[in-house]
Protein backbone atom coordinates (compact mmCIF):
# COMPACT_ATOMS: atom_id res chain seq x y z
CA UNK A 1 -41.96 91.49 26.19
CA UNK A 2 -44.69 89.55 24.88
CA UNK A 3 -44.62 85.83 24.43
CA UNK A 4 -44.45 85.55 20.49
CA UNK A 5 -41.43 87.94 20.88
CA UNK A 6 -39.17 85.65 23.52
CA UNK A 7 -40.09 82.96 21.40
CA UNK A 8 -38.11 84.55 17.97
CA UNK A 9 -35.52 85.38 20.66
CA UNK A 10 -35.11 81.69 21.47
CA UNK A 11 -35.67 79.76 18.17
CA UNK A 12 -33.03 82.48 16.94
CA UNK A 13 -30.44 82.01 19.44
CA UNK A 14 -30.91 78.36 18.91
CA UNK A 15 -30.76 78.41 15.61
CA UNK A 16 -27.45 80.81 15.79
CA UNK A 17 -25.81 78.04 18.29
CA UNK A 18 -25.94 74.81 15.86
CA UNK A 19 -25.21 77.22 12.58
CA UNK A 20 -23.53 74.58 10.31
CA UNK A 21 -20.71 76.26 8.45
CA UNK A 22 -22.30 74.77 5.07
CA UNK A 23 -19.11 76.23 2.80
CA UNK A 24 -16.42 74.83 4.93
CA UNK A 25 -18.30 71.21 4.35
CA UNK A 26 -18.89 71.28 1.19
CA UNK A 27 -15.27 72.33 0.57
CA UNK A 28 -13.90 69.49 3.11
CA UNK A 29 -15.86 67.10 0.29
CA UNK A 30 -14.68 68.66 -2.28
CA UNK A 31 -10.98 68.13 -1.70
CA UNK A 32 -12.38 64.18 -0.29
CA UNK A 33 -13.53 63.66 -3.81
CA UNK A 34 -10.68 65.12 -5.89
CA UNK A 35 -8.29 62.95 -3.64
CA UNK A 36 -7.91 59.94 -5.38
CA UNK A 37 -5.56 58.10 -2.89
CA UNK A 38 -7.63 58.16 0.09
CA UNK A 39 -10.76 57.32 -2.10
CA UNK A 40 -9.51 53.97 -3.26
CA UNK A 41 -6.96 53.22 -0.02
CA UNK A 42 -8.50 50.81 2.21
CA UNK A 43 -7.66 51.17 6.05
CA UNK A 44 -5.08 48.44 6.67
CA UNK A 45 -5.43 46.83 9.72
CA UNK A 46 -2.18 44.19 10.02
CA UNK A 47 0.37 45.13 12.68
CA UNK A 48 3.55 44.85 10.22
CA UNK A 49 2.12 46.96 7.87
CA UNK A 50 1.12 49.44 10.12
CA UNK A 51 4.43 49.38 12.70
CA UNK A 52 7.29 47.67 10.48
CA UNK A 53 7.36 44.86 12.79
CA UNK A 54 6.65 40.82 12.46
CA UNK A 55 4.84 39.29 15.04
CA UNK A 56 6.44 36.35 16.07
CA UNK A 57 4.43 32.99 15.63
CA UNK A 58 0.66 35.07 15.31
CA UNK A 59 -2.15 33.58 13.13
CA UNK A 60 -4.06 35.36 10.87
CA UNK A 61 -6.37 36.40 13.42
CA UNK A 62 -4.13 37.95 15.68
CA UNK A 63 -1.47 39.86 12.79
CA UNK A 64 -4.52 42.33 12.31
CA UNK A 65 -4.49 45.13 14.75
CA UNK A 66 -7.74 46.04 17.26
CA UNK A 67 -7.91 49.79 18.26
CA UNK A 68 -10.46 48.50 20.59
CA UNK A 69 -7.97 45.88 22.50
CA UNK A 70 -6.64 47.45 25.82
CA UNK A 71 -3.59 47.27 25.65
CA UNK A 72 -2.60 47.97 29.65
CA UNK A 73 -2.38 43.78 30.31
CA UNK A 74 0.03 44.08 26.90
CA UNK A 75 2.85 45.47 28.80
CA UNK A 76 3.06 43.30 32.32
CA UNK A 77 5.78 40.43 31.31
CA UNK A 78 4.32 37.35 30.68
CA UNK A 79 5.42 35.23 33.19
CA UNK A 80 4.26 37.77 35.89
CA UNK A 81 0.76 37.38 34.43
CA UNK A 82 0.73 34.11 34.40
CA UNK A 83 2.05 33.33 37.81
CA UNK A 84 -0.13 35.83 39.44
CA UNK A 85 -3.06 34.23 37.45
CA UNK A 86 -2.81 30.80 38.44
CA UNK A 87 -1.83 32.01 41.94
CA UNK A 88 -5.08 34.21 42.49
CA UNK A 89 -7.22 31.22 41.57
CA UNK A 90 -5.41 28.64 43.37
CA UNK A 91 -5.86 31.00 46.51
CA UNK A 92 -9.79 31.25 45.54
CA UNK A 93 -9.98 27.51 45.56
CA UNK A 94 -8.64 27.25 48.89
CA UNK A 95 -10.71 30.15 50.20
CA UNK A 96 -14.36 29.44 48.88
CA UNK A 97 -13.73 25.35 48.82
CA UNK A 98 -11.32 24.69 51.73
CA UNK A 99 -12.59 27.40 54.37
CA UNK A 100 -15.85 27.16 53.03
CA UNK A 101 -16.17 23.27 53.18
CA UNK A 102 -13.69 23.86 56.46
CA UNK A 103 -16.89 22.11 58.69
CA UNK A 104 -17.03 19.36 56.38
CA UNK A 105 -13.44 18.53 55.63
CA UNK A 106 -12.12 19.32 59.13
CA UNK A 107 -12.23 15.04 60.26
CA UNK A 108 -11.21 14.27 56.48
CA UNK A 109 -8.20 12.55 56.09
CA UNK A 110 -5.49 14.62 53.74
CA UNK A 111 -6.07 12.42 50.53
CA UNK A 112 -9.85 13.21 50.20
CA UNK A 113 -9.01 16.84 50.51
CA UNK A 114 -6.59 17.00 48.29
CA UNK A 115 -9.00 14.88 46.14
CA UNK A 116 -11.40 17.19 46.44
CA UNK A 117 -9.75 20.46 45.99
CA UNK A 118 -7.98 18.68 42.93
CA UNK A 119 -10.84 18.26 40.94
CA UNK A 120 -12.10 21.91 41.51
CA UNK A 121 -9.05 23.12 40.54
CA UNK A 122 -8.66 21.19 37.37
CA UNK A 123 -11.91 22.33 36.07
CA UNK A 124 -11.25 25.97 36.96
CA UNK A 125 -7.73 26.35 35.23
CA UNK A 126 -9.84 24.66 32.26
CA UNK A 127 -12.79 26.49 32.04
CA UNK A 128 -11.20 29.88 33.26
CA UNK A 129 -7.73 30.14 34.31
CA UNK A 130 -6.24 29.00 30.75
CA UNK A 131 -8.41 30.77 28.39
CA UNK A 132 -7.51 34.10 30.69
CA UNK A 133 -3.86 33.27 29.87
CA UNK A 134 -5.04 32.79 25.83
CA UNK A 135 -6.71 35.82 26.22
CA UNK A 136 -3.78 37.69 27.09
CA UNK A 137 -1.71 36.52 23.98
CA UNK A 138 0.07 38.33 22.04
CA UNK A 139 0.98 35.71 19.62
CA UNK A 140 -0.63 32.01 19.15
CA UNK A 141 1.39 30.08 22.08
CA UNK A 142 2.85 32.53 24.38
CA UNK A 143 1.78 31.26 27.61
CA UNK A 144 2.48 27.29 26.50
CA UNK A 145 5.16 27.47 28.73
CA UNK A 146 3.27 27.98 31.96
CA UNK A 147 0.18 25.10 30.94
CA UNK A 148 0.27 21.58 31.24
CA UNK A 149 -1.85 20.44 28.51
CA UNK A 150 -1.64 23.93 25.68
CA UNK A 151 -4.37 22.42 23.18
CA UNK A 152 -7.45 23.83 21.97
CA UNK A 153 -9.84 24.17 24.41
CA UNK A 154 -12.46 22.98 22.93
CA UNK A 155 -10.65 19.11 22.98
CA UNK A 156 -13.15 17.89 25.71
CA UNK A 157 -10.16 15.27 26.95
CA UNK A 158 -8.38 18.19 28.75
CA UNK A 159 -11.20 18.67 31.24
CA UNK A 160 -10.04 15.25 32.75
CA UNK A 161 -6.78 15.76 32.26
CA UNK A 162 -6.79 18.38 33.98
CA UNK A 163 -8.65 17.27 37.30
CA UNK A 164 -6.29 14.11 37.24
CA UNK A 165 -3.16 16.40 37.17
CA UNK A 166 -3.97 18.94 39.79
CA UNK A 167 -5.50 15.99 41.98
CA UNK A 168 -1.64 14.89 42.15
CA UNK A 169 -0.36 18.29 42.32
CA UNK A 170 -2.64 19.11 45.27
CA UNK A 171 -1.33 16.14 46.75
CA UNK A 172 2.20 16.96 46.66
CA UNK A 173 0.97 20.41 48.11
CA UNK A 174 -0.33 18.77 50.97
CA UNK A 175 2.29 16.43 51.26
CA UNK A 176 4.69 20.02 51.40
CA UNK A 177 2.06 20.92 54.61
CA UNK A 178 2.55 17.58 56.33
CA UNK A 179 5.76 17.91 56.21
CA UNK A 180 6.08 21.98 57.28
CA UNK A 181 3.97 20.62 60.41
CA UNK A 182 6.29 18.15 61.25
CA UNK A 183 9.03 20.33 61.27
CA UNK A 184 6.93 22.83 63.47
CA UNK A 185 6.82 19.72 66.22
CA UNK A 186 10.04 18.97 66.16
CA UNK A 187 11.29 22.69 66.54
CA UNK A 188 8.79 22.81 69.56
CA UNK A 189 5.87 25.23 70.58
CA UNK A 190 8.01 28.31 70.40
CA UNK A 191 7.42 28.45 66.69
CA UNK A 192 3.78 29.55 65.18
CA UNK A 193 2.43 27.74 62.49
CA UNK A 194 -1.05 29.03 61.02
CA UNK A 195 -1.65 26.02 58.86
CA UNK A 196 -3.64 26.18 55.54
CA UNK A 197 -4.57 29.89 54.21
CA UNK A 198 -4.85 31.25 50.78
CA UNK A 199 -1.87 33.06 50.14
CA UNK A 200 0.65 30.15 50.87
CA UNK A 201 -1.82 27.98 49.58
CA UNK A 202 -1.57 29.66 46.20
CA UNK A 203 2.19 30.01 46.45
CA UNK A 204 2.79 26.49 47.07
CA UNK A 205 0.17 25.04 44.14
CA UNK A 206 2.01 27.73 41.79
CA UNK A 207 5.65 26.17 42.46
CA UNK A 208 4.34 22.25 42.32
CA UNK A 209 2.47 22.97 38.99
CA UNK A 210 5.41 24.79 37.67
CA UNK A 211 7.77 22.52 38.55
CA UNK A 212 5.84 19.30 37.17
CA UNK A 213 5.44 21.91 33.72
CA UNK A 214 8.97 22.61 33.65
CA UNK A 215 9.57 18.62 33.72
CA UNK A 216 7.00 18.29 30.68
CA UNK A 217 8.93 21.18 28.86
CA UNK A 218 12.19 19.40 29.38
CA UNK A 219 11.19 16.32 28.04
CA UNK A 220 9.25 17.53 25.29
CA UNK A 221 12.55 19.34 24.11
CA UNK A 222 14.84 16.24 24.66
CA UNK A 223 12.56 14.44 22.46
CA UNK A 224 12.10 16.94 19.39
CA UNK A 225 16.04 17.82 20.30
CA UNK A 226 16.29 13.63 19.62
CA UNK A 227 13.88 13.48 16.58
CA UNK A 228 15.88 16.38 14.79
CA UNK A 229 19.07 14.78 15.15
CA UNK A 230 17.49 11.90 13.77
CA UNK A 231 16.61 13.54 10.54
CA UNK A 232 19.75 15.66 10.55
CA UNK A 233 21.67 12.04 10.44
CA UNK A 234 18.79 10.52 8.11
CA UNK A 235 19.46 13.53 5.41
CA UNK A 236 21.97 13.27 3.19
CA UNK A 237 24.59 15.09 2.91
CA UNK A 238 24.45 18.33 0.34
């Protein structure tokens, strides 16, 4: 077969394989055009027009659905993502800063480390482990209950207030240690102690913070519980 001839063969065959079925599209716009519904209907893209449903508490922002949101982080309950958040990076700090500085810290007395590992993780849970939690939000103030200071991030004042809060947090952490050691003496040498490692490290950090938040929460509901009953008494009577 000569080479003019395998080339018809080929342009044909070609040409046979990406055969638009012209008819079939110019009858699919057709019926677009004669359709006046879905000419003039805009896509919607707000959740409680598209499910039935209010969100709870959302802005603006976040009442419009994203098709392109994954939505597998959507259905682990809250406080499980939070606590595992703030535990992961709490055991980071105390692998890459603790273990790493290990040479350096090792004739430190317990104050400047918890000093030290304070302040690094005070700027971490501002710069990274808080907007992670806002990230995961389903509505505006979700994950309020699980951080200290729930403001905008970009309030500069937070950055300190962090570092001085988890300076005394890692404090009482370490204060938790001294004391588990002191226990381990007493009980004698029969009982193995590892000391400081990540995973404790994290787990310990997670309940102080918590338990500090839950004492902000409390008191932040006594006083709006107080200022409420204030106006209720203020109001007069209907």
């Amino acid at each position: 077969m000569s080479k003019k001839k395998k080339k018809q063969q080929k342009e044909t065959t070609i040409e046979n394989y990406y055969d638009l079925k012209i008819e079939q599209v110019d009858d699919l716009v057709a019926i677009l055009k004669d359709d006046a519904a879905a000419k003039n209907k805009e896509v919607t893209t707000d959740i409680e027009e598209i499910t039935g449903e209010k969100v709870k508490g959302a802005s603006e922002k976040k009442k419009n659905f994203d098709p392109y949101k994954s939505e597998i982080f959507r259905k682990v309950p809250t406080w499980l993502k939070a606590l595992f958040v703030k535990w992961w990076f709490a055991g980071c700090v105390c692998y890459f800063i603790m273990w790493g500085l290990g040479e350096y810290l090792e004739n430190e007395f317990g104050i400047v480390r918890a000093l030290i590992l304070g302040v690094v993780m005070g700027a971490i849970v501002d710069l990274m482990v808080n907007p992670v939690l806002t990230f995961f939000e389903k509505y505006d103030g979700e994950y309020d209950n699980y951080i200290m200071f729930p403001f905008p991030f970009k309030k500069f004042w937070t950055f300190f207030a962090n570092i001085i809060y988890y300076v005394c947090v890692l404090f009482v952490v370490f204060c938790i240690y001294w004391g588990i050691e002191l226990l381990v003496q007493l009980c004698g040498a029969s009982m193995v102690w590892s000391g400081v490692e990540p995973l404790l490290f994290g787990v310990f950090t997670v309940m102080v913070d918590m338990a500090f938040i839950g004492i902000k929460d409390l008191i932040v509901y006594l006083v709006k519980k107080r200022k409420n009953k204030k106006i209720e008494e203020a109001s007069p009577d209907v």
